[in-house]
Protein backbone atom coordinates (compact mmCIF):
# COMPACT_ATOMS: atom_id res chain seq x y z
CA UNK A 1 40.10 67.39 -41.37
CA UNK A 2 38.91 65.18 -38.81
CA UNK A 3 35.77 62.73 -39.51
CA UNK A 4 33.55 65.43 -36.76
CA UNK A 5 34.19 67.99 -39.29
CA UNK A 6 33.61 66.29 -41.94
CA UNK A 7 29.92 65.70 -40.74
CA UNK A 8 29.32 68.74 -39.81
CA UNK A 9 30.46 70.30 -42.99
CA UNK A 10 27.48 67.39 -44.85
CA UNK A 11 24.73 67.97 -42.00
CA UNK A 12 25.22 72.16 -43.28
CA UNK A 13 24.69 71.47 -46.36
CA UNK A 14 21.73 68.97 -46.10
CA UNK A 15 20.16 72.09 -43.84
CA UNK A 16 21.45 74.81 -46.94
CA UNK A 17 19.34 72.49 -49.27
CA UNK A 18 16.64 71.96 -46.87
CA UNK A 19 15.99 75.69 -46.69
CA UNK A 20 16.60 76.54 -50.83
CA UNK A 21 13.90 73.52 -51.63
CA UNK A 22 11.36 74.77 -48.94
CA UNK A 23 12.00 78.71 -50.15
CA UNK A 24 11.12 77.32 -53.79
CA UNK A 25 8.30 75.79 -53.05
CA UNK A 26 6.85 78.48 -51.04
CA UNK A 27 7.68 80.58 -54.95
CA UNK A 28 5.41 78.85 -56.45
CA UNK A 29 2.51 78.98 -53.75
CA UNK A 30 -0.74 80.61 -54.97
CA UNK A 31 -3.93 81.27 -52.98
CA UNK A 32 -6.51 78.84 -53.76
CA UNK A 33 -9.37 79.61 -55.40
CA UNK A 34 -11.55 76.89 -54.37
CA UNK A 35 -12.95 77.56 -50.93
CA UNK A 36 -12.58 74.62 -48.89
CA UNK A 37 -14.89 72.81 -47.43
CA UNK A 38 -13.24 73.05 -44.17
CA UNK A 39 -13.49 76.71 -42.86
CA UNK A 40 -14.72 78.34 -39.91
CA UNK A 41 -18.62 78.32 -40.81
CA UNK A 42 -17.97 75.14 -37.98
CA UNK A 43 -16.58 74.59 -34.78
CA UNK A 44 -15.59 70.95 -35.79
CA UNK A 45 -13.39 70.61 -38.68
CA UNK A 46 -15.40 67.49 -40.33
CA UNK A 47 -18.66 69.51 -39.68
CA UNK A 48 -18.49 70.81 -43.41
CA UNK A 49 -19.53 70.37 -46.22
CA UNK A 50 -19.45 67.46 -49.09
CA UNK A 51 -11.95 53.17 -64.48
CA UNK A 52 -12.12 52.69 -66.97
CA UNK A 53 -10.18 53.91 -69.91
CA UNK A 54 -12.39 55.07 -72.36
CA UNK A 55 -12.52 55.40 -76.46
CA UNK A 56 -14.57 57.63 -78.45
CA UNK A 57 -18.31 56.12 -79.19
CA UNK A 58 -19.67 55.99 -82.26
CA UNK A 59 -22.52 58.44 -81.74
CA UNK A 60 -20.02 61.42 -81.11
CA UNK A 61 -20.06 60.68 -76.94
CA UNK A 62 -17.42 59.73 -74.60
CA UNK A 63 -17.48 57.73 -71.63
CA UNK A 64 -15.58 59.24 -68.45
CA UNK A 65 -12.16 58.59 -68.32
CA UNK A 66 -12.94 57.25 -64.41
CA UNK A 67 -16.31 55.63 -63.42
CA UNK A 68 -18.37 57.09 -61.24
CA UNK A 69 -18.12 57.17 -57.40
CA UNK A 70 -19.73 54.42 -56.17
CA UNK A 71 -22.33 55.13 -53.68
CA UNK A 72 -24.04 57.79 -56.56
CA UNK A 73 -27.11 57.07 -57.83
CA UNK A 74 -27.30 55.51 -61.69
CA UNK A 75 -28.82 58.66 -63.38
CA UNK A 76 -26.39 61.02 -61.47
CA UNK A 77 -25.10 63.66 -64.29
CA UNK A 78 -21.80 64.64 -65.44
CA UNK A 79 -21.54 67.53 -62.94
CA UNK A 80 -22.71 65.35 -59.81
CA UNK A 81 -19.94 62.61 -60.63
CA UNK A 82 -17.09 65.55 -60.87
CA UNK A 83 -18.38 66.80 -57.55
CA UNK A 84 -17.69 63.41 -55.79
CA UNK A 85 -14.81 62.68 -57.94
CA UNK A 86 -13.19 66.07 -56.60
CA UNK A 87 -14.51 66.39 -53.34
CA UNK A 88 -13.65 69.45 -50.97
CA UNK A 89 -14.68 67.90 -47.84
CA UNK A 90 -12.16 64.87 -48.42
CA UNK A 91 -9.63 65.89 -51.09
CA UNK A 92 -6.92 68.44 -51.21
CA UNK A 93 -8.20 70.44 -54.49
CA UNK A 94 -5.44 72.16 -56.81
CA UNK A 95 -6.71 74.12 -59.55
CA UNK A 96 -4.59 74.16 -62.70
CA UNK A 97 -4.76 77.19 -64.78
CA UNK A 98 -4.89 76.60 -67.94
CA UNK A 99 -2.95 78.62 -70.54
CA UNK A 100 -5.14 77.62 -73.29
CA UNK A 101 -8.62 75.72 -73.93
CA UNK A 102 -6.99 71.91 -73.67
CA UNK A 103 -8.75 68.81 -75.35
CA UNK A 104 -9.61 65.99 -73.30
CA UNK A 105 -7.77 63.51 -75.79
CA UNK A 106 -4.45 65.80 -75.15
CA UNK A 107 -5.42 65.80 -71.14
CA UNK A 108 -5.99 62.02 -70.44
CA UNK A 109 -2.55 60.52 -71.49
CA UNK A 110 -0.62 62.91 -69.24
CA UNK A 111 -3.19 62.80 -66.30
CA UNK A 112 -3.10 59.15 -66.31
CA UNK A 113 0.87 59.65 -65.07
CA UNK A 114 -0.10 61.09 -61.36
CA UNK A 115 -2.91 58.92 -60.47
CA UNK A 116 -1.70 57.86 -56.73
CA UNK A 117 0.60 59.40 -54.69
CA UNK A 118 1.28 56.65 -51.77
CA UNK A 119 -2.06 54.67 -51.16
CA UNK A 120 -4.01 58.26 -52.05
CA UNK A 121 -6.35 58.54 -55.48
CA UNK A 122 -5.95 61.52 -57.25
CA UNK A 123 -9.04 62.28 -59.31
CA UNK A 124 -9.32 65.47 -61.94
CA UNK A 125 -12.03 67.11 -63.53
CA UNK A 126 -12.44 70.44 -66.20
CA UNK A 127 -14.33 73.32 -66.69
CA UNK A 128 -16.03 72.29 -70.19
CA UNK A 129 -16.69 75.28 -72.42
CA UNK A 130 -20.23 74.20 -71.65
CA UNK A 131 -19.43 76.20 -68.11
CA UNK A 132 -19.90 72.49 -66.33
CA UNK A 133 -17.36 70.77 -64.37
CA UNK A 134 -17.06 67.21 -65.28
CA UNK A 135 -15.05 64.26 -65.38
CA UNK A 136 -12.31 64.83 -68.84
CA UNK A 137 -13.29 62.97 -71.77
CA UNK A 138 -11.87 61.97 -75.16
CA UNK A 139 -13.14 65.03 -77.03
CA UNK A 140 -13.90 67.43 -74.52
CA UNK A 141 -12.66 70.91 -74.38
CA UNK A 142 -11.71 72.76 -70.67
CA UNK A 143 -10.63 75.98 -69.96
CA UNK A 144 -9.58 74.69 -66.55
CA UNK A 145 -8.31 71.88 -64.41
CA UNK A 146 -8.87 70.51 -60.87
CA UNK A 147 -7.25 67.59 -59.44
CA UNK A 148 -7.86 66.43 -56.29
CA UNK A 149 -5.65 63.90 -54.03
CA UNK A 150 -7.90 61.89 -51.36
CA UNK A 151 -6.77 63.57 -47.67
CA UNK A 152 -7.11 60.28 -45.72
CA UNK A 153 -8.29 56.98 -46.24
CA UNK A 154 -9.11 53.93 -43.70
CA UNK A 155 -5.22 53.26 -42.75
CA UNK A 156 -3.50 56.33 -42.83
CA UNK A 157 -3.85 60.25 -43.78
CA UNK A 158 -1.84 62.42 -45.92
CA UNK A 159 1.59 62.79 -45.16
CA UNK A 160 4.48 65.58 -45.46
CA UNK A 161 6.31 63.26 -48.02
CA UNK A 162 3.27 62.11 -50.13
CA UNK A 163 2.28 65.60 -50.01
CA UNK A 164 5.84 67.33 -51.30
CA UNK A 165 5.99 64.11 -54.46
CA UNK A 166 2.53 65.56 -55.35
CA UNK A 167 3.68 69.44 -55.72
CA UNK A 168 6.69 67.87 -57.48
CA UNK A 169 5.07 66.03 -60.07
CA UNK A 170 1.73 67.65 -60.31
CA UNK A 171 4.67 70.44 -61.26
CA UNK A 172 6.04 68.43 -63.80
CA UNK A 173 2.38 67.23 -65.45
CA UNK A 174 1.52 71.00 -65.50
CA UNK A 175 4.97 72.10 -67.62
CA UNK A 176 3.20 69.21 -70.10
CA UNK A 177 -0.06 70.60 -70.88
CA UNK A 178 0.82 74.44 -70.25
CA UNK A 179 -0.99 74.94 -66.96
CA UNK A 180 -0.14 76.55 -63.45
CA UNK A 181 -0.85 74.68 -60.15
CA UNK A 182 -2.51 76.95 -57.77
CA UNK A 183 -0.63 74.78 -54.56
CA UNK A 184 -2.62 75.11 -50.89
CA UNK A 185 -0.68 75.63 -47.93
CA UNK A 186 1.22 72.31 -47.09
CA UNK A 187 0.49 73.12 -43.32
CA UNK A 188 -2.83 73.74 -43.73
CA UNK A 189 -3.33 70.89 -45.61
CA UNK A 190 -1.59 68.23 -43.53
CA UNK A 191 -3.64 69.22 -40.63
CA UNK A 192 -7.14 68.28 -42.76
CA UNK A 193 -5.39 65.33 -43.27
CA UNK A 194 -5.05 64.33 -39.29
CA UNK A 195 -8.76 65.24 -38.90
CA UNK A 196 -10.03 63.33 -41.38
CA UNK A 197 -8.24 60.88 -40.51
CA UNK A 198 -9.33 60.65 -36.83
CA UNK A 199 -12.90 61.16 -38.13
CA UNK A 200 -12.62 57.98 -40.24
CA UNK A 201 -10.31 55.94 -37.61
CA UNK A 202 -13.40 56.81 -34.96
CA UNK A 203 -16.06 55.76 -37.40
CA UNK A 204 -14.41 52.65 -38.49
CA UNK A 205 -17.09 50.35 -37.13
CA UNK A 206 -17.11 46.52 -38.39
CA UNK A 207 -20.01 44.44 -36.70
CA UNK A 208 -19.65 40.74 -36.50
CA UNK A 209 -21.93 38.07 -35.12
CA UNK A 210 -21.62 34.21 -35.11
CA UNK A 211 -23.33 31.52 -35.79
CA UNK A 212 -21.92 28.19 -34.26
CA UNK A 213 -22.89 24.48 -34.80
CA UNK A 214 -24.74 22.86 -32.05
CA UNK A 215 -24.05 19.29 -33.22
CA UNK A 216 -21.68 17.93 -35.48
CA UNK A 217 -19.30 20.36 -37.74
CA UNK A 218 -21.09 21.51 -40.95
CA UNK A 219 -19.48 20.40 -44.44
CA UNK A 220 -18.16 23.09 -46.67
CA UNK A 221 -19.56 21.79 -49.76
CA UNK A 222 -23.72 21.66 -47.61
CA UNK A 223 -22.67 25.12 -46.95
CA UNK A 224 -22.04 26.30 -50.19
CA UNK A 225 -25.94 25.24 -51.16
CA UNK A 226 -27.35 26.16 -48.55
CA UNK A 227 -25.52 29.95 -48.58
CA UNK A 228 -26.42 29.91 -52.58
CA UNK A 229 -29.99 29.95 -51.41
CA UNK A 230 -29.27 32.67 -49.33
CA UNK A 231 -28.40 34.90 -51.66
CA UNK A 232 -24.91 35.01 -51.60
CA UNK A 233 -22.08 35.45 -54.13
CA UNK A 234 -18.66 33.36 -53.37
CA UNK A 235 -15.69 35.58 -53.53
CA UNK A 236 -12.21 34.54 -55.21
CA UNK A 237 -10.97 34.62 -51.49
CA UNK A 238 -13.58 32.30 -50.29
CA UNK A 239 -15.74 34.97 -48.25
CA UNK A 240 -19.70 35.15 -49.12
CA UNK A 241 -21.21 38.34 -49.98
CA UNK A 242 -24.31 39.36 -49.77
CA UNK A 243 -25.31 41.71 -52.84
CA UNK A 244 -27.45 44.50 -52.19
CA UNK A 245 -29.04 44.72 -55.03
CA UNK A 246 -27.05 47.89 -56.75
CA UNK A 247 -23.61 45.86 -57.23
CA UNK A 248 -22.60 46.75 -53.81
CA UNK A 249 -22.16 44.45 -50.76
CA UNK A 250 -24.62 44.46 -47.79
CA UNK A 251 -22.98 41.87 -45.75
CA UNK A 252 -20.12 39.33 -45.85
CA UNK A 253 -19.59 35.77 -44.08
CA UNK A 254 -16.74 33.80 -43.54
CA UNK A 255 -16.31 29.87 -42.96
CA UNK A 256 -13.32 30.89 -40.16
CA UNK A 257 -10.80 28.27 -42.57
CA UNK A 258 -9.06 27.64 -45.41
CA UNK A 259 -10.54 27.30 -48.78
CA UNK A 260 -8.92 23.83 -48.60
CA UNK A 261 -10.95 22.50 -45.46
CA UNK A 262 -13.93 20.08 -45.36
CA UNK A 263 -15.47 21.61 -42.49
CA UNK A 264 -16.50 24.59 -39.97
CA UNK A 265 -18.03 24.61 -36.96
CA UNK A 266 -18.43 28.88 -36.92
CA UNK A 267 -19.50 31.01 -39.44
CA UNK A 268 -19.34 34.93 -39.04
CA UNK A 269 -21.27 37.61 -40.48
CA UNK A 270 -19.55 41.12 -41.43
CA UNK A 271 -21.16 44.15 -41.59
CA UNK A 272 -18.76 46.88 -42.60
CA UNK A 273 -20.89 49.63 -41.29
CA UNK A 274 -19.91 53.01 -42.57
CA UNK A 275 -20.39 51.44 -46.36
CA UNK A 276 -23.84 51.04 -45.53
CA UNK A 277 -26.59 53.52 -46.00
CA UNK A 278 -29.13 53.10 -43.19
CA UNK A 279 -31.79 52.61 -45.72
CA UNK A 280 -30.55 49.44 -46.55
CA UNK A 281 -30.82 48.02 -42.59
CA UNK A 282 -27.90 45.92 -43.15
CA UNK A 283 -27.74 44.88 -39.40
CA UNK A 284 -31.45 43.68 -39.31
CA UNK A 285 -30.87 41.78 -42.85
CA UNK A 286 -27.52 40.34 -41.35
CA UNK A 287 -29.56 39.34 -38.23
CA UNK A 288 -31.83 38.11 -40.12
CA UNK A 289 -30.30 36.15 -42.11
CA UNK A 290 -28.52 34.16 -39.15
CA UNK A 291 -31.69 33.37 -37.51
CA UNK A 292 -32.30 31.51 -41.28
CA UNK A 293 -29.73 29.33 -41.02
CA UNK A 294 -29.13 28.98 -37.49
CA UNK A 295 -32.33 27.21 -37.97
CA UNK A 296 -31.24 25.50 -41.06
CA UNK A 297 -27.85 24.21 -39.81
CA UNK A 298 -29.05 23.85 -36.19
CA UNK A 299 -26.72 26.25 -34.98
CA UNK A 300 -26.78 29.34 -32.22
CA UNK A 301 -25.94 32.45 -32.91
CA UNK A 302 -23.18 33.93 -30.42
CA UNK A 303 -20.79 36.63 -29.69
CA UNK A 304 -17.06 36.31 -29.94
CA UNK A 305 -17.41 35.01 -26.82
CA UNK A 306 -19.10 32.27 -28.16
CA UNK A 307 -22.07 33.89 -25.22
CA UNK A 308 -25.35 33.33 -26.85
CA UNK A 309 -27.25 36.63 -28.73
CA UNK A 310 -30.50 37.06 -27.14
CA UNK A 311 -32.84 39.87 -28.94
CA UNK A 312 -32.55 41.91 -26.60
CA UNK A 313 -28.77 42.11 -26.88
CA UNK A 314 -29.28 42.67 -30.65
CA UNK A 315 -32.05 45.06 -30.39
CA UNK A 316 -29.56 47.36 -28.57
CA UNK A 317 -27.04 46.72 -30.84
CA UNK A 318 -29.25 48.13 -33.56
CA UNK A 319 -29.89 51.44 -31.53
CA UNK A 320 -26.04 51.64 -30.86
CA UNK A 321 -26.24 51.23 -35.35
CA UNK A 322 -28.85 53.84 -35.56
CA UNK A 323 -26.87 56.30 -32.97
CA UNK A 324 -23.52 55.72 -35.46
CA UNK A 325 -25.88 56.60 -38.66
CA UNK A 326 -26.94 59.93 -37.36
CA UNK A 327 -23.32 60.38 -36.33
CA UNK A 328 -22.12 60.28 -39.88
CA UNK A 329 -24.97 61.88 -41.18
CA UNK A 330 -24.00 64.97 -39.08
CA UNK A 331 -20.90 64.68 -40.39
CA UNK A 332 -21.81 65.22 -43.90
CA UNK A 333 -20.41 61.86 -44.78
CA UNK A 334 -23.36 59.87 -44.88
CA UNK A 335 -22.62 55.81 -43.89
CA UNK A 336 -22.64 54.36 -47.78
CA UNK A 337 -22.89 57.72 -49.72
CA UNK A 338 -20.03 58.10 -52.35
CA UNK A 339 -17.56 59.54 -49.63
CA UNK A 340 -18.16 57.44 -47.45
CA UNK A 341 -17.23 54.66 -50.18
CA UNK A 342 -14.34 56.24 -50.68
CA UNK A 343 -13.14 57.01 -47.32
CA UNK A 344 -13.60 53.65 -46.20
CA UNK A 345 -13.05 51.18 -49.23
């Protein structure tokens, strides 16, 4: 048998297998039972709608298993967090019917298994006997499962081969804890995936500005005061942040050099736009804060360029913001809601 025939002989059998795995899987498909946020109520697909490990406390309550989205507000309940944790609008959902009431303590241990597939979260929630979905606890009861796999994030969507591990182990996790995966339509899903995807690579908006020294270089170590003063928190990689008062980030700066150098000439501000909610005005509080020490450090502030700013060059800049904004908001994804967050982190 010549070495022609004996490839042809292995490229059949790689297409026999092919075929028998793909016919298997397409056993075990079930309709879903979650409507999806992307159906035809829209003529554009993104037009639709939107840890910690944790012990028992000692007053009978358990923490969830994941915190919450961030992006929600501090008194959100149990039912908003499972919402955003399990998000139809940006996650692929899979119910997984249950066979039996399951307790949260038997749940989290085999859950915490399938947490990523590639760079994607998975998140799950249950149906407590309360009727509420929520995020599983140590000594909750559910009478159904949801888990949910992010369908893009800000470098790439969900792909064929992510998708098929997921089927294959969220397979496996179900044989654990007695429960049937109610798969979607790989097709179907994987094109979600590319618009979401496009959607997030088309709002994927970073604003810098500079601020350069007019005289001599500035020292690091006058910088660090003076930025202190500011406001702003010194990361372990050496970028500033400016807090925004809710333990997110309104605005970063960078020196433009190593942690190990004495000096900079140019500083640059960050504004990582689509984690910002317009209410916040992080582009007039970035601009505001480099007129502050532009003055302080007798510096200009510039373009990348290194062409000088004017206001009325920022002032249309700030319309151009504005325009993005109602963009997103149209969207459903809202520039520094909880999807947003996690579309974009």
């Amino acid at each position: 048998m010549t070495d022609f025939q004996m490839s042809l002989i292995a490229a059949s059998g790689v297409f026999v297998l092919a075929v028998l795995v793909y016919n298997k899987w397409q056993e075990y498909r079930a309709k879903k039972t979650v409507e999806r946020a992307f159906g035809a109520d829209h003529d554009d697909v993104l037009m639709r709608t939107e840890g910690e490990r944790v012990e028992p406390s000692f007053d009978g309550e358990a923490e969830a298993e994941e915190p919450a989205p961030a992006g929600l507000p501090p008194e959100s309940s149990p039912a908003e967090i499972a919402e955003n944790l399990v998000d139809p609008l940006i996650d692929c959902l899979i119910p997984l019917k249950l066979e039996a009431p399951l307790r949260g303590d038997k749940a989290l241990p085999i859950l915490r298994k399938l947490r990523h597939v590639g760079n994607k979260p998975i998140h799950y929630v249950g149906l407590a006997v309360s009727g509420d979905w929520e995020p599983i606890v140590h000594g909750g009861v559910y009478t159904e499962l949801q888990a949910g796999v992010q369908l893009a994030s800000r470098t790439t969507a969900l792909n064929e081969l992510e998708y098929s591990e997921l089927v294959t182990r969220i397979r496996s996790l179900g044989d654990e804890i007695s429960a049937e995966p109610q798969v979607p339509d790989m097709i179907e899903v994987m094109g979600e995936a590319r618009n979401l995807h496009r959607f997030v690579a088309g709002h994927d908006a970073q604003l810098g500005i500079n601020l350069v020294s007019l005289g001599a270089p500035w020292a690091i170590n006058t910088l660090v005061g003076a930025l202190e003063k500011q406001g702003f928190d010194v990361r372990p990689d050496g970028r500033f942040a400016k807090p925004d008062g809710d333990g997110g980030t309104l605005f970063t700066l960078s020196t433009n050099e190593t942690m190990a150098a004495d000096t900079t000439s140019r500083l640059t501000l960050l504004l990582d736009v689509p984690c910002v909610a317009p209410a916040r005005d992080g582009f007039g509080q970035m601009i505001a804060c480099a007129k502050e020490l532009a003055e302080r450090l007798d510096g200009a502030i510039v373009d990348d360029s290194n062409q000088p700013l004017a206001d009325a060059a920022l002032e249309e800049i700030a319309g151009q913001v504005q325009a993005f904004y109602q963009e997103m908001e149209q969207a459903d994804i809202p520039a520094g809601s909880a999807r947003a967050l996690r579309l974009f982190s």
